[in-house]
Protein backbone atom coordinates (compact mmCIF):
# COMPACT_ATOMS: atom_id res chain seq x y z
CA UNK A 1 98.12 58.38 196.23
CA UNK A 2 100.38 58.65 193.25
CA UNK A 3 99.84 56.89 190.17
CA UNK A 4 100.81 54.86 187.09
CA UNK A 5 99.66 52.50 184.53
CA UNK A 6 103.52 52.14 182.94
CA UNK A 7 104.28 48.50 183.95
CA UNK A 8 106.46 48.40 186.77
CA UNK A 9 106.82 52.26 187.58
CA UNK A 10 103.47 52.09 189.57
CA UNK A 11 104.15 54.59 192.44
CA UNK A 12 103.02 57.35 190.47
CA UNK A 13 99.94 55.95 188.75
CA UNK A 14 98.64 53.27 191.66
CA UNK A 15 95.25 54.70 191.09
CA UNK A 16 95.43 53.66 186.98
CA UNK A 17 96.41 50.95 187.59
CA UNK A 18 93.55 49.98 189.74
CA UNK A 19 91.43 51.30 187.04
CA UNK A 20 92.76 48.79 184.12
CA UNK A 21 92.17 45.92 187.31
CA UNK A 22 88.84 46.88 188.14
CA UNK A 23 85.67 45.51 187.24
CA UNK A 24 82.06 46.10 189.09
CA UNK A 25 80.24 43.45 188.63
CA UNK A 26 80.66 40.82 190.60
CA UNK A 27 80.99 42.49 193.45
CA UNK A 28 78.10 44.78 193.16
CA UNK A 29 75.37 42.01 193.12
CA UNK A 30 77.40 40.06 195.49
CA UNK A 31 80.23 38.17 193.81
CA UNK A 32 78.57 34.53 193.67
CA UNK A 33 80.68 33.56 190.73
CA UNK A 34 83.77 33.97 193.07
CA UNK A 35 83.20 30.85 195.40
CA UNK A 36 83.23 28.76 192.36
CA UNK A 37 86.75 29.46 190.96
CA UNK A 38 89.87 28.08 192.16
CA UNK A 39 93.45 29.28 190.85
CA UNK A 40 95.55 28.22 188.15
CA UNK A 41 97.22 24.82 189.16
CA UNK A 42 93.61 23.75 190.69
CA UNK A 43 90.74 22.12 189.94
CA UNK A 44 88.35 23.67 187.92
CA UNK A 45 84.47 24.33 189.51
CA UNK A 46 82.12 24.26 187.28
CA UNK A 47 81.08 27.62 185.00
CA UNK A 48 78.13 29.51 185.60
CA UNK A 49 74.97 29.14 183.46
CA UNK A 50 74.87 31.28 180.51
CA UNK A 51 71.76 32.81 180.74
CA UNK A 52 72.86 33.60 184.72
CA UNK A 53 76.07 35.30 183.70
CA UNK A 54 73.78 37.51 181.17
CA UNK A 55 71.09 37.93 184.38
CA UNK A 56 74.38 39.61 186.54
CA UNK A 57 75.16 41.69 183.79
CA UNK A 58 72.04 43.26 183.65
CA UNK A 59 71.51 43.69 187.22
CA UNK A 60 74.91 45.65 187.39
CA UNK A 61 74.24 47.96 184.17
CA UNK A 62 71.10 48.68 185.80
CA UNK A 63 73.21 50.45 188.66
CA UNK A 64 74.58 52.86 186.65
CA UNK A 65 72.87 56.37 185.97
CA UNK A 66 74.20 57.58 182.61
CA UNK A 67 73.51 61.48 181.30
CA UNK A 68 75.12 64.20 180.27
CA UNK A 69 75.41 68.03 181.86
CA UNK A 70 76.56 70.83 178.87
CA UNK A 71 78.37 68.23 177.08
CA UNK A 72 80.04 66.87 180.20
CA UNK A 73 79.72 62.73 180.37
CA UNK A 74 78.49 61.37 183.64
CA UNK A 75 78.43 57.86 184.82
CA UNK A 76 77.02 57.96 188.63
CA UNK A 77 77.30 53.64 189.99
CA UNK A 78 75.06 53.41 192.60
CA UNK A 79 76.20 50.82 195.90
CA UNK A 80 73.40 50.55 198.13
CA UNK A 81 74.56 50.92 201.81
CA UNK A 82 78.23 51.58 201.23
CA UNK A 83 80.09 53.81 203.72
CA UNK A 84 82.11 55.33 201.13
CA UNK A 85 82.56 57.31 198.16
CA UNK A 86 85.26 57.64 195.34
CA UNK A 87 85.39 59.13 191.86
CA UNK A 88 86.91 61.14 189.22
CA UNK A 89 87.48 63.70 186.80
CA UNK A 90 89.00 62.20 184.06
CA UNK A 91 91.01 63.88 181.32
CA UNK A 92 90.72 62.52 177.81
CA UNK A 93 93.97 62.76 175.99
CA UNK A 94 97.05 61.61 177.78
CA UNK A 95 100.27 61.53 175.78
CA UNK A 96 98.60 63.43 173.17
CA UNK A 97 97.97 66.61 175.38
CA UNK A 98 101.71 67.41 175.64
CA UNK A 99 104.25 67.55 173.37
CA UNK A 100 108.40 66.84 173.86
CA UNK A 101 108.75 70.29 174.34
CA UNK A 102 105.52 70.14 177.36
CA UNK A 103 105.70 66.89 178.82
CA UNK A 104 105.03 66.65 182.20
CA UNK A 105 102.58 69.89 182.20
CA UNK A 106 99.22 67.66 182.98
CA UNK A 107 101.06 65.78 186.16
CA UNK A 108 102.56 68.63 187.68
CA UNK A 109 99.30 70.75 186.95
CA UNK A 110 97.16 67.97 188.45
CA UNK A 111 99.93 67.67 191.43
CA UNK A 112 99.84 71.48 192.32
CA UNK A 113 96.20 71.67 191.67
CA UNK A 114 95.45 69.09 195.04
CA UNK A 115 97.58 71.75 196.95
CA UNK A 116 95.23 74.03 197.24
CA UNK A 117 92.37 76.04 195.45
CA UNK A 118 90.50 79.36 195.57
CA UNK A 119 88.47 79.04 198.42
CA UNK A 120 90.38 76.15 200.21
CA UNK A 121 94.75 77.28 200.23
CA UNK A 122 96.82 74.84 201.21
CA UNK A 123 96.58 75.25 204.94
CA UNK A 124 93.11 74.97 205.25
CA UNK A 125 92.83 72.21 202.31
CA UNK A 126 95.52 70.09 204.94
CA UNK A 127 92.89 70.44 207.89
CA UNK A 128 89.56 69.73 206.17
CA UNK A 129 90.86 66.80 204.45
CA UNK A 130 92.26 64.72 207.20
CA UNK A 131 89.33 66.08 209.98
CA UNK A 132 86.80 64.08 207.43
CA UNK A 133 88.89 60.90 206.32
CA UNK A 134 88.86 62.33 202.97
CA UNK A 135 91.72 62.53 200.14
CA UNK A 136 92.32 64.02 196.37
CA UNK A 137 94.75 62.55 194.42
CA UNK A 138 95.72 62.13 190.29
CA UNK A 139 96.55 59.86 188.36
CA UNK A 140 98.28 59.57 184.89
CA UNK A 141 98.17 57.35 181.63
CA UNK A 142 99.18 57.25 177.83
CA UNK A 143 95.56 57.45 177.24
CA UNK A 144 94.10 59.25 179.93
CA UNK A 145 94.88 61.27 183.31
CA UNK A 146 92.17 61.95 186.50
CA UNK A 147 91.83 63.69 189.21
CA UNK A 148 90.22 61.90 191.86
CA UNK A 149 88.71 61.66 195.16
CA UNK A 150 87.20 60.06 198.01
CA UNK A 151 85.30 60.07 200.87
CA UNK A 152 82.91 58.82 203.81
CA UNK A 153 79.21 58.92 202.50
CA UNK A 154 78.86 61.45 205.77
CA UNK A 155 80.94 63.42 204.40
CA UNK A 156 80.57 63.62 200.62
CA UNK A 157 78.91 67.16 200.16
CA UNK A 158 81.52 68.71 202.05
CA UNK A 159 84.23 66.88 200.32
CA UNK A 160 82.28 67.36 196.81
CA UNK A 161 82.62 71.17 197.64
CA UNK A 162 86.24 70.83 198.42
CA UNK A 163 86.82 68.60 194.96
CA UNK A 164 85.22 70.68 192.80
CA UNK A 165 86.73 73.96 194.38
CA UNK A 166 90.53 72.18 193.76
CA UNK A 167 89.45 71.11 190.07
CA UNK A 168 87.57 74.65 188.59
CA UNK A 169 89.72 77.08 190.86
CA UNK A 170 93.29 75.61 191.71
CA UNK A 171 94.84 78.23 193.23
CA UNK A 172 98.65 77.22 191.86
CA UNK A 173 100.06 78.99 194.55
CA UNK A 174 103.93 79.70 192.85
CA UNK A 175 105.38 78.50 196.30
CA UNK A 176 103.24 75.33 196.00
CA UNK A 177 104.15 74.76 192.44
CA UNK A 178 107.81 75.31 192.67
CA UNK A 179 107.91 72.62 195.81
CA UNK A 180 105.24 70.10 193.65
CA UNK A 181 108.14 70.43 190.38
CA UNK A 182 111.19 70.31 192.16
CA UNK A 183 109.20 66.90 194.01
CA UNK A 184 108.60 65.49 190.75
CA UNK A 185 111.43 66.09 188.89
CA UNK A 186 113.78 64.23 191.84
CA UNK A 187 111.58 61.40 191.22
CA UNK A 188 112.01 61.34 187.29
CA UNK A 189 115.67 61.35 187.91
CA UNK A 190 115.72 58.19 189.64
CA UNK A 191 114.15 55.85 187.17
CA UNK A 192 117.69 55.28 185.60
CA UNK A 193 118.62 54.22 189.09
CA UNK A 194 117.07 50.71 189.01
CA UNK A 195 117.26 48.11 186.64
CA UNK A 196 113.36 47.33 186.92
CA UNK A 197 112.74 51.49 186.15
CA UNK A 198 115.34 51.58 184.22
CA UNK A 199 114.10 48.70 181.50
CA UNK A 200 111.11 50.01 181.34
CA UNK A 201 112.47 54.10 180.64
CA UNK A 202 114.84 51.76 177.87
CA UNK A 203 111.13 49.73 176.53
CA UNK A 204 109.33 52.79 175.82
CA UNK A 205 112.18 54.50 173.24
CA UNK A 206 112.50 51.43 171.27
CA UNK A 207 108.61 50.90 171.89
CA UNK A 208 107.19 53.94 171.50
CA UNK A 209 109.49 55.56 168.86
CA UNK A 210 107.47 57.28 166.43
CA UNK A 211 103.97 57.18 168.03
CA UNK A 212 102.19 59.91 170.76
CA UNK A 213 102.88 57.57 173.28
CA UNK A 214 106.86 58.74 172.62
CA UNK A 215 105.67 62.01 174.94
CA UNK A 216 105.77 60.73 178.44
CA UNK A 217 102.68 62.18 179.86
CA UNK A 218 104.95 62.17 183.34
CA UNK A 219 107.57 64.31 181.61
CA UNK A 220 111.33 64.31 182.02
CA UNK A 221 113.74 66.11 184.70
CA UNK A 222 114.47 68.37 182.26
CA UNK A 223 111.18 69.22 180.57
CA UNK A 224 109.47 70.09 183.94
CA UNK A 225 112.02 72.50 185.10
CA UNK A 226 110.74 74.54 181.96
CA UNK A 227 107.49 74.82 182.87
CA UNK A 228 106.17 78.13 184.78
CA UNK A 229 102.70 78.78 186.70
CA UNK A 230 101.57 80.21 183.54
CA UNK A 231 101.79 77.00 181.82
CA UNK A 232 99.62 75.51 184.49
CA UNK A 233 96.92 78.21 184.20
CA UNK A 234 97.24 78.07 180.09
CA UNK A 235 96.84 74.07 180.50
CA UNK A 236 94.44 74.00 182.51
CA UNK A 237 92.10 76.34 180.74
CA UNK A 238 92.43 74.15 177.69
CA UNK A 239 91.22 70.55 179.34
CA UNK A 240 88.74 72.35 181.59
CA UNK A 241 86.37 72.15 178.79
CA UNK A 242 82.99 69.95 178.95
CA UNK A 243 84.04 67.78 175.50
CA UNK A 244 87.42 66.73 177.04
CA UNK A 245 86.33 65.18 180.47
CA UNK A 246 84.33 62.30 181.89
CA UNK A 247 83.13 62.27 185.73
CA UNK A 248 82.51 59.08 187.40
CA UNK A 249 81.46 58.49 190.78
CA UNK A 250 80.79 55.29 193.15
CA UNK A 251 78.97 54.96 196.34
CA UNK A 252 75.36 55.09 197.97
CA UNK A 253 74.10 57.97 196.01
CA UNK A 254 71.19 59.83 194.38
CA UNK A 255 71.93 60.28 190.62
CA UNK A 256 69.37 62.95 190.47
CA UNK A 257 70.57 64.60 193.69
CA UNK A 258 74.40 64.15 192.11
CA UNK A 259 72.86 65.95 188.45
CA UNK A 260 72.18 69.07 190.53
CA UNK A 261 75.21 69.39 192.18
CA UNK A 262 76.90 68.63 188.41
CA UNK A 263 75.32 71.71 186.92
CA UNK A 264 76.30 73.98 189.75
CA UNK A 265 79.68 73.46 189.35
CA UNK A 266 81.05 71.31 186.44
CA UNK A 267 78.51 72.20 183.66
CA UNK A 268 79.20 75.93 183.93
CA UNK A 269 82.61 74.72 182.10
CA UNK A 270 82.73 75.78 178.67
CA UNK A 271 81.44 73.05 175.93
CA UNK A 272 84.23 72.98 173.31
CA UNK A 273 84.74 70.89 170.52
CA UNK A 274 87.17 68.08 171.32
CA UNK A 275 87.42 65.35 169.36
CA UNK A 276 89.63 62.24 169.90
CA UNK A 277 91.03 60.95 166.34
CA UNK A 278 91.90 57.29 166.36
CA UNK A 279 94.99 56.18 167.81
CA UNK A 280 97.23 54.22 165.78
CA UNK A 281 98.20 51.05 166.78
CA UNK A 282 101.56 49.50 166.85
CA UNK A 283 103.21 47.18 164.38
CA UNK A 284 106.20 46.36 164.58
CA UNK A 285 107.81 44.88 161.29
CA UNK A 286 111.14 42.99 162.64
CA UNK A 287 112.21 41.54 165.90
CA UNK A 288 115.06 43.31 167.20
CA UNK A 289 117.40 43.52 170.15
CA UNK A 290 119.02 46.52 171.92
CA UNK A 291 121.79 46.11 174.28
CA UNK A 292 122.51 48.89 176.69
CA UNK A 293 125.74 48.31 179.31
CA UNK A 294 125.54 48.33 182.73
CA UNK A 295 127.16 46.28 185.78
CA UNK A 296 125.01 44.33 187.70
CA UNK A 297 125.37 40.65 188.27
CA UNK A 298 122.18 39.63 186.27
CA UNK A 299 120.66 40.89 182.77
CA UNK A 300 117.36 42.39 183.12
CA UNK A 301 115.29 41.80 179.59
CA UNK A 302 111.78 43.03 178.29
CA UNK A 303 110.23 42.04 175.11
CA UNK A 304 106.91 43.28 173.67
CA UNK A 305 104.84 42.57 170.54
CA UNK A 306 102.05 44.93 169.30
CA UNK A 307 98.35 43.42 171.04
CA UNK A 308 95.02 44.42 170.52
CA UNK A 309 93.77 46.97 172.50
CA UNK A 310 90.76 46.77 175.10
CA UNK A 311 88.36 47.52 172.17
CA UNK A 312 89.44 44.65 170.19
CA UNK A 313 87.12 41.75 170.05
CA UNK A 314 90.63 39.45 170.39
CA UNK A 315 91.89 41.52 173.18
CA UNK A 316 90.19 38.56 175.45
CA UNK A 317 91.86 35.49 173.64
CA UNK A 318 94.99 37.42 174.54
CA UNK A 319 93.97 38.04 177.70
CA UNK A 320 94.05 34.48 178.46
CA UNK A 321 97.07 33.86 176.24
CA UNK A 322 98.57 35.83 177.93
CA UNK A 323 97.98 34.12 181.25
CA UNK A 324 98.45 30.81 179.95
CA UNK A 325 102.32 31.90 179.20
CA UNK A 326 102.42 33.29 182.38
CA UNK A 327 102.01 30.15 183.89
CA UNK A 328 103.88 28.03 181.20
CA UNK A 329 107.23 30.38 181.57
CA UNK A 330 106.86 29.93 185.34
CA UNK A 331 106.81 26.31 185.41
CA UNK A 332 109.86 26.28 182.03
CA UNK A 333 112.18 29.42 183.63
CA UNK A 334 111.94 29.10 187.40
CA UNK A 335 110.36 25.60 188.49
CA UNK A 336 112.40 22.89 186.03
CA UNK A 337 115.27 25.06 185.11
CA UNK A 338 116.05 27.79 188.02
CA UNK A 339 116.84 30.06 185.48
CA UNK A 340 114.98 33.28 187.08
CA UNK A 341 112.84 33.38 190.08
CA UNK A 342 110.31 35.59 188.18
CA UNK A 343 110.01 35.39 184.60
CA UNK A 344 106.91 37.29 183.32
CA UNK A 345 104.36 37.52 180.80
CA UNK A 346 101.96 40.24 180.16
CA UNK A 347 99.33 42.12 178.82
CA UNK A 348 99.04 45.97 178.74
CA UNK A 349 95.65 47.79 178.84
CA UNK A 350 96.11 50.58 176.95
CA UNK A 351 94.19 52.57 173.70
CA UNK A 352 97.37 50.94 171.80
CA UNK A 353 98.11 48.39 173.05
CA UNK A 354 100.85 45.62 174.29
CA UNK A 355 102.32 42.59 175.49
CA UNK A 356 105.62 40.95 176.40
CA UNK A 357 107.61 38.54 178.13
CA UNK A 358 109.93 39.69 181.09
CA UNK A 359 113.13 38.16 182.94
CA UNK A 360 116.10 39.01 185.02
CA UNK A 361 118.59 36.44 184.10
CA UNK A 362 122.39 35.63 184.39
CA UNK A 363 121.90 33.40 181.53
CA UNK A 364 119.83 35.57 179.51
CA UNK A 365 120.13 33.49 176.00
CA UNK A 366 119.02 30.15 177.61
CA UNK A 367 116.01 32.39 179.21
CA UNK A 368 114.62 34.05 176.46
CA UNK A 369 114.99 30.86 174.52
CA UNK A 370 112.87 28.94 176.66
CA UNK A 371 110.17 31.78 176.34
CA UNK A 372 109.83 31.94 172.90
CA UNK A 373 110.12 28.34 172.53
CA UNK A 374 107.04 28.26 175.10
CA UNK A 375 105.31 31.29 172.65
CA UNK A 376 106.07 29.09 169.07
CA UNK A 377 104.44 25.88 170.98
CA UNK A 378 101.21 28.38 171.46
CA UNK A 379 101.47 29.09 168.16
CA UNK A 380 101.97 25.05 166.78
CA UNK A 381 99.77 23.41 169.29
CA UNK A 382 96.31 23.65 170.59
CA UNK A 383 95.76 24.26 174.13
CA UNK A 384 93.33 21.68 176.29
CA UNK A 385 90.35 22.69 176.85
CA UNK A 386 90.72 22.11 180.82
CA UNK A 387 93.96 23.90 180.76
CA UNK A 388 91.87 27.22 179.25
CA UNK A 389 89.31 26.58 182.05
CA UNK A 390 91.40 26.86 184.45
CA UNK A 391 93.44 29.60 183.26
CA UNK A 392 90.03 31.94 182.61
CA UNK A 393 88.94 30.74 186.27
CA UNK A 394 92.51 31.55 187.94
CA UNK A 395 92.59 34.58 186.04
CA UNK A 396 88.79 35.76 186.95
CA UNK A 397 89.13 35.16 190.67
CA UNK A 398 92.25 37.37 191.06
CA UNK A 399 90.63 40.20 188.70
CA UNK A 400 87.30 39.92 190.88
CA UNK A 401 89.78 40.29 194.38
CA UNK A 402 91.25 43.44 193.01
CA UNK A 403 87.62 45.38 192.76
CA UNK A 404 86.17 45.37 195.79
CA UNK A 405 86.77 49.01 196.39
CA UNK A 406 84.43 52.23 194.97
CA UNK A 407 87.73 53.39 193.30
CA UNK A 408 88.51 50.27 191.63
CA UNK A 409 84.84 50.14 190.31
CA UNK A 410 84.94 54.02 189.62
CA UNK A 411 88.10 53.44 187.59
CA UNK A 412 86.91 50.50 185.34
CA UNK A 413 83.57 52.34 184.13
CA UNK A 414 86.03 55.02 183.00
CA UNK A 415 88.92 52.87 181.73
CA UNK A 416 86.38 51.04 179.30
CA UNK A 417 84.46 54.16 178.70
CA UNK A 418 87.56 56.04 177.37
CA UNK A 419 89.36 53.67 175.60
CA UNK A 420 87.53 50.15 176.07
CA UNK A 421 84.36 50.96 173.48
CA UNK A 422 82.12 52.42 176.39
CA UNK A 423 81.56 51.62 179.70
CA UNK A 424 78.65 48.48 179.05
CA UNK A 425 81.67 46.90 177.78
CA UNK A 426 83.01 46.28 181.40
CA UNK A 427 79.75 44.65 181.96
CA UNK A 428 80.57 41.24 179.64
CA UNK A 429 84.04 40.20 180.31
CA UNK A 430 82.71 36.96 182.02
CA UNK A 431 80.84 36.48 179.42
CA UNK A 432 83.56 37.23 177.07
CA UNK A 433 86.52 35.21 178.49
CA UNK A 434 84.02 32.44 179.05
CA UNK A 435 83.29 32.20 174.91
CA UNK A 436 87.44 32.05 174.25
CA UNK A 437 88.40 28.24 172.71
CA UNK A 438 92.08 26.77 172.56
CA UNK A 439 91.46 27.70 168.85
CA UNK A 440 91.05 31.53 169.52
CA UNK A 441 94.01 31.39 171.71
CA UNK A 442 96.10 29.44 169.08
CA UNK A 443 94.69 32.63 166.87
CA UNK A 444 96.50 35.33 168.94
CA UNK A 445 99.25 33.50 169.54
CA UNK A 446 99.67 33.84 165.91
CA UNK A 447 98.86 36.78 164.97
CA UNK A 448 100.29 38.92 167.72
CA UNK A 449 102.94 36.93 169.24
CA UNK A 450 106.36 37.69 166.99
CA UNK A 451 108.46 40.42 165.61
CA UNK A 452 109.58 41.34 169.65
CA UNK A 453 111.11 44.46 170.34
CA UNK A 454 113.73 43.51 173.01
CA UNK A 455 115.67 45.81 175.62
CA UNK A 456 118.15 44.18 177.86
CA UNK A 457 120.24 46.20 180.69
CA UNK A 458 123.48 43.91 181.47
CA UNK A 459 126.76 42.63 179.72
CA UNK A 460 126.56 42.99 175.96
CA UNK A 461 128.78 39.92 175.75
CA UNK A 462 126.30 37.60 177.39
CA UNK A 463 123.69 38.01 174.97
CA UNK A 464 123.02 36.37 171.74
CA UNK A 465 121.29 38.26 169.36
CA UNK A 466 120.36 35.52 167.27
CA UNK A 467 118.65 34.03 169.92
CA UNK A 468 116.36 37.34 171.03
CA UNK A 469 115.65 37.45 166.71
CA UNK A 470 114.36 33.86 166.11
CA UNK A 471 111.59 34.67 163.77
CA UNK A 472 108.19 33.20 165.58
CA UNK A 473 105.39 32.25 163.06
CA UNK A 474 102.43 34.92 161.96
């Protein structure tokens, strides 16, 4: 499958997305924290024990091997007795692999590469796959891109033979690439055709303006008509070198077995010397507002403030900020005033990072204004300590339903390994969220929450700037 970590365009990055909603633990040693949360609105069960929470923790780092083959980064999670297997090849990098001129070269080379390789054209490649239940897809981020796979556990050496064939010796057959590109490019010139694709396309130029992230990793309709099998081969030669990827795989396997199969294939790559240098993070010095015409019968509005990225010790009082607007806008915007029957916030997982608040409105100013009245009564006021507990336990029992698959679990190690401050990280979020007061909340609310950078899609003479620029407090 497709996918896509860019808010709402998720058909293209499904399998990113998964990865920023994964987390191992508690299904790998069984998931006995789960039957003790109830959702937000419910009564809260009781927490775990402190020293239990650290006990699961352990238990789950020790089921991951950790080593390295020429330079190449392995993480191998072992899941006694599952059927299944799913991992990736991940790309460090992201936006900052392309440039304006480029963009798009890393999906459409990881798109033709699953056509067909070397030793396994297209033909065949369409016959092995579906005869063993297996699949190779990519996926694509601001921060990162993969090429992934999975498979039965019958079935993995075959399939391992088949993924690492597609990922050393891609064939880029020109007939393969020019059907892959023209595929691509008709889906890049839809996004304007929607107002939810559309706001977002609109959010990243005010967003993004200035920073790596401003080079769509996807590309543009335009920028990937330029680009020729030779910039495939050319782009490919420069990631496929041991210091820009990390592998990661999940199932019922032998992490010694797995090392020899590593050096036969992946560690004959060439070492290089890639080094990440820090990203730089957003901050944004002035709230502003940009209007952009269109006629539709509501307004469609996005605002985001910098947040800390998944590295940041705060990123987990936002986290739960975060959800604790969600639920106060819902109750403000839809339930009590029937102003929008989905009003949104959120909180991006990315190296830099953000959040936001999200409506589609007819009365856009009376909207917004109840949001960031609900965001400067964070700010003022001090949350109850049973409303946190029940936000953190609503908030852990969907995050623990989304990983119950090898993919999900695959795509967490690597998500916190490549931009999350290494993959142990993944390990304490219970931990973590659990240790977040209605002070710390109060905190981020503060410090995060102001200077919004609104878009809004929809009659210019229905909005009130002055509203969308209320200054909140720092």
């Amino acid at each position: 499958m497709k996918m896509e970590i860019k808010n709402l365009k998720q058909s293209r990055r499904a399998f990113v997305l998964a990865a920023a909603c994964a987390f191992l633990m508690f299904f790998s040693v069984g998931g006995a924290w789960a039957q003790q949360m109830g959702g937000a609105g419910v009564a809260v069960a009781p927490t775990p024990d402190k020293e239990k929470v650290k006990e699961v923790a352990a238990t789950a780092e020790s089921l991951v091997t950790e080593f390295e083959v020429n330079g190449l980064k392995v993480l191998v999670k072992r899941r006694p007795g599952s059927l299944s297997v799913s991992g990736g090849l991940f790309l460090r990098g992201g936006s900052r692999n392309v440039t304006a001129e480029n963009a798009g070269v890393e999906a459409l080379m990881l798109d033709a590469m699953s056509e067909g390789s070397a030793n396994f054209p297209r033909e065949r490649l369409r016959k092995e796959l579906p005869r063993m239940g297996s699949s190779i897809s990519y996926g694509l981020s601001y921060d990162y891109s993969v090429l992934s796979f999975a498979s039965t556990r019958a079935n993995f050496d075959r399939s391992w033979e088949i993924f690492t064939d597609v990922a050393l010796r891609p064939q880029f057959a020109p007939d393969d690439v020019r059907r892959v590109q023209n595929r691509l490019m008709i889906s890049r010139r839809d996004d304007t055709d929607t107002p939810d694709s559309f706001i977002q396309v609109l959010q990243s130029r005010v967003a993004y303006a200035g920073h790596p992230y401003m080079n769509d990793p996807d590309g543009t309709e335009q920028t990937l008509a330029r680009l020729t099998v030779e910039d495939l081969r050319r782009h490919h030669a420069q990631m496929m070198q041991t210091s820009r990827l990390l592998l990661v795989l999940v199932g019922d396997l032998d992490a010694a077995k797995v090392r020899e199969n590593i050096t036969a294939s992946f560690g004959k790559l060439p070492r290089g010397d890639y080094r990440q240098s820090p990203l730089p993070q957003f901050a944004f010095k002035s709230a502003t507002v940009d209007v952009t015409q269109r006629a539709i019968p509501t307004n469609y509005i996005q605002g985001v403030f910098a947040a800390p990225p998944l590295s940041s010790e705060d990123y987990y009082a936002m986290r739960v900020a975060s959800s604790l607007l969600q639920d106060r806008v819902m109750v403000e915007v839809r339930y009590k005033r029937n102003l929008s029957y989905a009003p949104e916030a959120f909180l991006r997982t990315q190296g830099a990072n953000l959040g936001g608040i999200a409506v589609s409105a007819v009365d856009a100013n009376q909207a917004i204004s109840v949001m960031l009245y609900e965001i400067s009564k964070m700010q003022r006021e001090t949350a109850d300590d049973s409303e946190i507990a029940g936000v953190i336990s609503g908030f852990l029992t969907r995050h623990y339903m989304g990983q119950e698959t090898n993919a999900a679990q695959a795509g967490d190690l690597a998500l916190y390994e490549l931009i999350g401050g290494g993959w142990r990280n993944s390990l304490t979020l219970l931990e973590r969220l659990r240790a977040v007061t209605p002070k710390d909340v109060q905190r981020v609310a503060q410090k995060y929450m102001h200077n919004l950078r609104f878009v809004v899609l929809g009659d210019p003479a229905r909005i009130d700037k002055n509203v969308f620029t209320v200054q909140l407090g720092e």
